[in-house]
C-alpha atoms as a PDB file:
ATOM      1  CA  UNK A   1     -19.274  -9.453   0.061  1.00  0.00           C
ATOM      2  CA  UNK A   2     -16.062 -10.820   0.998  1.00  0.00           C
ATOM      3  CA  UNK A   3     -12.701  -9.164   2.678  1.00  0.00           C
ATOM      4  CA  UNK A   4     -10.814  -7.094   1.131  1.00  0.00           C
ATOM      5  CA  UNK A   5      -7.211  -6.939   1.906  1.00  0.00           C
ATOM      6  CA  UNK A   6      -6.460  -2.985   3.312  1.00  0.00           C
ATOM      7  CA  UNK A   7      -2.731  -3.497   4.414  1.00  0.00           C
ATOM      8  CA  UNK A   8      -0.585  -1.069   2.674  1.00  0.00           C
ATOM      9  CA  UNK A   9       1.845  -3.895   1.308  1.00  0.00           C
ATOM     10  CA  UNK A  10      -1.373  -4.571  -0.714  1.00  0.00           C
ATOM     11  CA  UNK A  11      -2.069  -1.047  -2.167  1.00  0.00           C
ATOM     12  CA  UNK A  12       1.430  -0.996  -3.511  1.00  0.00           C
ATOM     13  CA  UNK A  13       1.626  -3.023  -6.769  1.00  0.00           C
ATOM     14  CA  UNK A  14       5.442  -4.431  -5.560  1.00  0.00           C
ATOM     15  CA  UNK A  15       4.332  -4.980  -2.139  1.00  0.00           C
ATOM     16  CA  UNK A  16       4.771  -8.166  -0.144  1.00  0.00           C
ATOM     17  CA  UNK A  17       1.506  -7.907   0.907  1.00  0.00           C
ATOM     18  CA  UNK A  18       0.385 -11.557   2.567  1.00  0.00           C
ATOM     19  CA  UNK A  19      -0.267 -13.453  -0.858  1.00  0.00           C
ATOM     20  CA  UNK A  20       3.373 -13.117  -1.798  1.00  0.00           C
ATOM     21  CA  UNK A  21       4.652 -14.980   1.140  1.00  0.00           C
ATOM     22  CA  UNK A  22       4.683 -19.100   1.301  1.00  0.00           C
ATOM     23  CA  UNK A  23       2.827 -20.618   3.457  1.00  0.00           C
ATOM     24  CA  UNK A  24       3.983 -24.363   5.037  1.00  0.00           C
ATOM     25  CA  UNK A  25       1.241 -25.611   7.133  1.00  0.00           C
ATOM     26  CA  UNK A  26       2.501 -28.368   8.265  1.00  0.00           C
ATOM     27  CA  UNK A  27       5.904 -27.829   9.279  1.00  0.00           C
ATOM     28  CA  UNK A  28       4.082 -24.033  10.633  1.00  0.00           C
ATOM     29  CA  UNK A  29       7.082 -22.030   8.275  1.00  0.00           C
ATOM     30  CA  UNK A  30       6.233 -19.072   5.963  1.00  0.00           C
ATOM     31  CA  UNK A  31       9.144 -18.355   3.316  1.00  0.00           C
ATOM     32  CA  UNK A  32       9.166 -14.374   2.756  1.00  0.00           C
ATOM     33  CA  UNK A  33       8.830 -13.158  -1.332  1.00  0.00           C
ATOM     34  CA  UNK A  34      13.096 -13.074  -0.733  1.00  0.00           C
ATOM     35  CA  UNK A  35      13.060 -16.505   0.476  1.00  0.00           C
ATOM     36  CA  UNK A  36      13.827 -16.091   3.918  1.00  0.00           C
ATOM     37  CA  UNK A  37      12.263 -18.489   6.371  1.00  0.00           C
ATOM     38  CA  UNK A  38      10.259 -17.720   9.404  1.00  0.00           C
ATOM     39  CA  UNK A  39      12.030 -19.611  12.250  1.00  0.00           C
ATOM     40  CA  UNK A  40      10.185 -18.950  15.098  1.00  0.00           C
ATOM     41  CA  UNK A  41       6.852 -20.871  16.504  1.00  0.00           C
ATOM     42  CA  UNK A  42       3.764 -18.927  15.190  1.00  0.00           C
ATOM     43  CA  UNK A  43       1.895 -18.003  18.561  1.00  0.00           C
ATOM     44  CA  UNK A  44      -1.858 -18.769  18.049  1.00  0.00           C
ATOM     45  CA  UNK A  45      -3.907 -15.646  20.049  1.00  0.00           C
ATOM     46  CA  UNK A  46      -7.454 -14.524  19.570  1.00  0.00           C
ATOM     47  CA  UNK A  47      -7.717 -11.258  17.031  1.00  0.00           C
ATOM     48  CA  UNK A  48     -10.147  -7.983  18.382  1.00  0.00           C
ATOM     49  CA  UNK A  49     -13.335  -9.532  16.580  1.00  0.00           C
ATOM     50  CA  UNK A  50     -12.253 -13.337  18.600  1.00  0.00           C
ATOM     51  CA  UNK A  51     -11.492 -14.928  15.628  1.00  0.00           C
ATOM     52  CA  UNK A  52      -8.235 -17.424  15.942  1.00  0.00           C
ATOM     53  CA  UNK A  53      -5.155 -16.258  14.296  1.00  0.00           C
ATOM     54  CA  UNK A  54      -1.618 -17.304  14.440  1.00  0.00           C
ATOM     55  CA  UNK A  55       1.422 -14.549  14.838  1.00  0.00           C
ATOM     56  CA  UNK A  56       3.912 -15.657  12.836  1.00  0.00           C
ATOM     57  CA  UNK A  57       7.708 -13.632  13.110  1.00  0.00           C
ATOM     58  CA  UNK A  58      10.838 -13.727  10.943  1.00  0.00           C
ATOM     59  CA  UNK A  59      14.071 -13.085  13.165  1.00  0.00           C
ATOM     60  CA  UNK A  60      16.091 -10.467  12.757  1.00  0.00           C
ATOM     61  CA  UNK A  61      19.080 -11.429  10.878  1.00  0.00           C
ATOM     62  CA  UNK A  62      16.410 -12.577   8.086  1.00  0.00           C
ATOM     63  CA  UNK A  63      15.081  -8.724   7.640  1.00  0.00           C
ATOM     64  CA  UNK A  64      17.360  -6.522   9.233  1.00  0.00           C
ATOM     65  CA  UNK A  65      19.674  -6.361   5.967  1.00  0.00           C
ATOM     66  CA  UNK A  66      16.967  -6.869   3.137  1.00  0.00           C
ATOM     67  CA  UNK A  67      17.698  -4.919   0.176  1.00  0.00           C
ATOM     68  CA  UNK A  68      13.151  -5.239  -0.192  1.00  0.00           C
ATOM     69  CA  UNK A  69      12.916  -4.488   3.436  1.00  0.00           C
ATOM     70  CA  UNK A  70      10.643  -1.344   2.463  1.00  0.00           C
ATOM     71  CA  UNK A  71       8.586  -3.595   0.135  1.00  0.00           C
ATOM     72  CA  UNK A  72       7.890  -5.169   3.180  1.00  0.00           C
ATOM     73  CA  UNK A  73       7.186  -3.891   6.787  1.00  0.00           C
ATOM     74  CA  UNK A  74       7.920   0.517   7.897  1.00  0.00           C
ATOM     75  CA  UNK A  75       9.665  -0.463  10.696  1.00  0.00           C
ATOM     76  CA  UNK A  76      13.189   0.217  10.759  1.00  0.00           C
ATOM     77  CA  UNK A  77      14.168  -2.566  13.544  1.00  0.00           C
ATOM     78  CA  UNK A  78      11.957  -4.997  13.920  1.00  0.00           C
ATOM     79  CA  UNK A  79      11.426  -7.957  11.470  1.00  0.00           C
ATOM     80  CA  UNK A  80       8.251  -8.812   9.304  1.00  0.00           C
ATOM     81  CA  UNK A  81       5.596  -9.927  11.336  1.00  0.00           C
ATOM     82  CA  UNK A  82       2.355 -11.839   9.801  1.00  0.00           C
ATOM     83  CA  UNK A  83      -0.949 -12.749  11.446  1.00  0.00           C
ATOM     84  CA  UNK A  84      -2.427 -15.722   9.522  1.00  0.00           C
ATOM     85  CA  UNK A  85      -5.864 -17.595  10.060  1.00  0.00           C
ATOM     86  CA  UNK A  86      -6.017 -21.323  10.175  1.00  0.00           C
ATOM     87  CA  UNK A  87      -5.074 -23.012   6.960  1.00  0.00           C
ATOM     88  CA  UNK A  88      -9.336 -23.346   5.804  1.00  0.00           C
ATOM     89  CA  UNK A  89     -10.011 -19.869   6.684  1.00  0.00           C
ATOM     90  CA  UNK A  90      -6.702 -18.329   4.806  1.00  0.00           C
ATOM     91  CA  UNK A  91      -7.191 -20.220   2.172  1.00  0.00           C
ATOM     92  CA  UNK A  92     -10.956 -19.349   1.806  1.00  0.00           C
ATOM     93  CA  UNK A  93     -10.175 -15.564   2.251  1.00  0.00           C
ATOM     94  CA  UNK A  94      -6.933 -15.666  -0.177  1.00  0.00           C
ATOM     95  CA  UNK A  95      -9.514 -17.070  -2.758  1.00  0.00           C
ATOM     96  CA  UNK A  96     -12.615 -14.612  -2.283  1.00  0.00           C
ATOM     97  CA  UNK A  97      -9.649 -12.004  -2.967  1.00  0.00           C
ATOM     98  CA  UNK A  98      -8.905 -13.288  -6.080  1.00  0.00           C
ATOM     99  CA  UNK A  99     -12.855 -14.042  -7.360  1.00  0.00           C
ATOM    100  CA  UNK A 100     -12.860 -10.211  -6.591  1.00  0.00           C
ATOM    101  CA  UNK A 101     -10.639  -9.003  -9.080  1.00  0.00           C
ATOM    102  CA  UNK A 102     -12.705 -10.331 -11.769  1.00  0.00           C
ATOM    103  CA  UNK A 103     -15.187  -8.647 -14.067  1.00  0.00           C
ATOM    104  CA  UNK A 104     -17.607 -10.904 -13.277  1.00  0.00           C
ATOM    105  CA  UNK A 105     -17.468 -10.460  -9.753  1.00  0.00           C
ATOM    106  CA  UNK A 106     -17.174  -6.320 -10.490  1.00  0.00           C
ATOM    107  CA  UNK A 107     -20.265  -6.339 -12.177  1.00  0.00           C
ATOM    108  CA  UNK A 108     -22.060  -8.268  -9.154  1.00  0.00           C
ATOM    109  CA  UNK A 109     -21.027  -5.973  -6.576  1.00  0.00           C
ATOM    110  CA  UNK A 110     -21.606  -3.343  -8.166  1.00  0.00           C
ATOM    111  CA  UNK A 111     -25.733  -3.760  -8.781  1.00  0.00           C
ATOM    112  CA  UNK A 112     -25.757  -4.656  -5.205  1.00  0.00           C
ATOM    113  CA  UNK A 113     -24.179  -1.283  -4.137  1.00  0.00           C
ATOM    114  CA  UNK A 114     -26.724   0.525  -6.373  1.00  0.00           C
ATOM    115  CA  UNK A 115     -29.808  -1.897  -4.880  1.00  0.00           C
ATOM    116  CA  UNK A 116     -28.333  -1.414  -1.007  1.00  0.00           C
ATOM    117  CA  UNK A 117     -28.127   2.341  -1.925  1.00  0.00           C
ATOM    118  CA  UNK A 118     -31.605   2.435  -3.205  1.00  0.00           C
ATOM    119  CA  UNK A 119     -33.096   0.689   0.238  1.00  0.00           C
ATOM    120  CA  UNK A 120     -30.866   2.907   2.242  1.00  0.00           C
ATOM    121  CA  UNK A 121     -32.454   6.256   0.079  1.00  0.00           C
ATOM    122  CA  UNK A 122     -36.066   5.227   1.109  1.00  0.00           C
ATOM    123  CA  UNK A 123     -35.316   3.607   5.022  1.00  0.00           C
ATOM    124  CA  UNK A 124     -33.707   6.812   5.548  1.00  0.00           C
ATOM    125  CA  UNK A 125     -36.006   9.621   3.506  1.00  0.00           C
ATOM    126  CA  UNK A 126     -39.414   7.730   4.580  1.00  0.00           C
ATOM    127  CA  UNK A 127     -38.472   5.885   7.561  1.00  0.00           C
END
């Protein structure tokens, strides 16, 4: 029903999880939550289901000496690295996310579970 977003910037409420970084498509430059700019070329590569994704990487001096830094990535030396989808697919994703967090939506997933749980009861008690 959509794809939820299991990084653990996300699970913390002041986390710069994805959303809360800018996104420039056409000059290819994401601006961090501090507003920091990402200054080197995102690197487009092939993700472990072969879907296209971009790596995008802020340099050092941008995250080496953020007071947020542990909002923001665990590692203690490296910068914040990003992988993004093309501009349609992020987009699409970014707003399923959102449609998610409604009521509405809630409500919807939640009679499916109970139908798919139902099916799955009888396929596996009866066969």
């Amino acid at each position: 029903m959509g794809q939820l977003n299991l990084s653990w910037q996300s699970k913390n409420p002041d986390g710069y999880d994805l959303n809360k970084f800018k996104i420039n498509w056409k000059t290819q430059q994401v601006t961090c939550p501090e507003g920091k700019k990402s200054n080197l070329k995102w690197s487009p590569r092939l993700d472990a289901w072969g879907n296209k994704v971009f790596n995008v990487k802020f340099s050092k001096a941008a995250c080496l000496n953020c007071s947020n830094r542990s909002l923001c990535t665990s590692s203690k030396t490296e910068p914040r690295k990003l992988t993004i989808r093309p501009k349609e697919e992020h987009l699409a994703i970014a707003k399923r996310r959102k449609q998610q967090q409604t009521k509405t939506w809630l409500k919807q997933y939640n009679q499916c579970a109970g139908v798919e749980g139902t099916i799955f009861q009888g396929v596996r008690g009866f066969g």
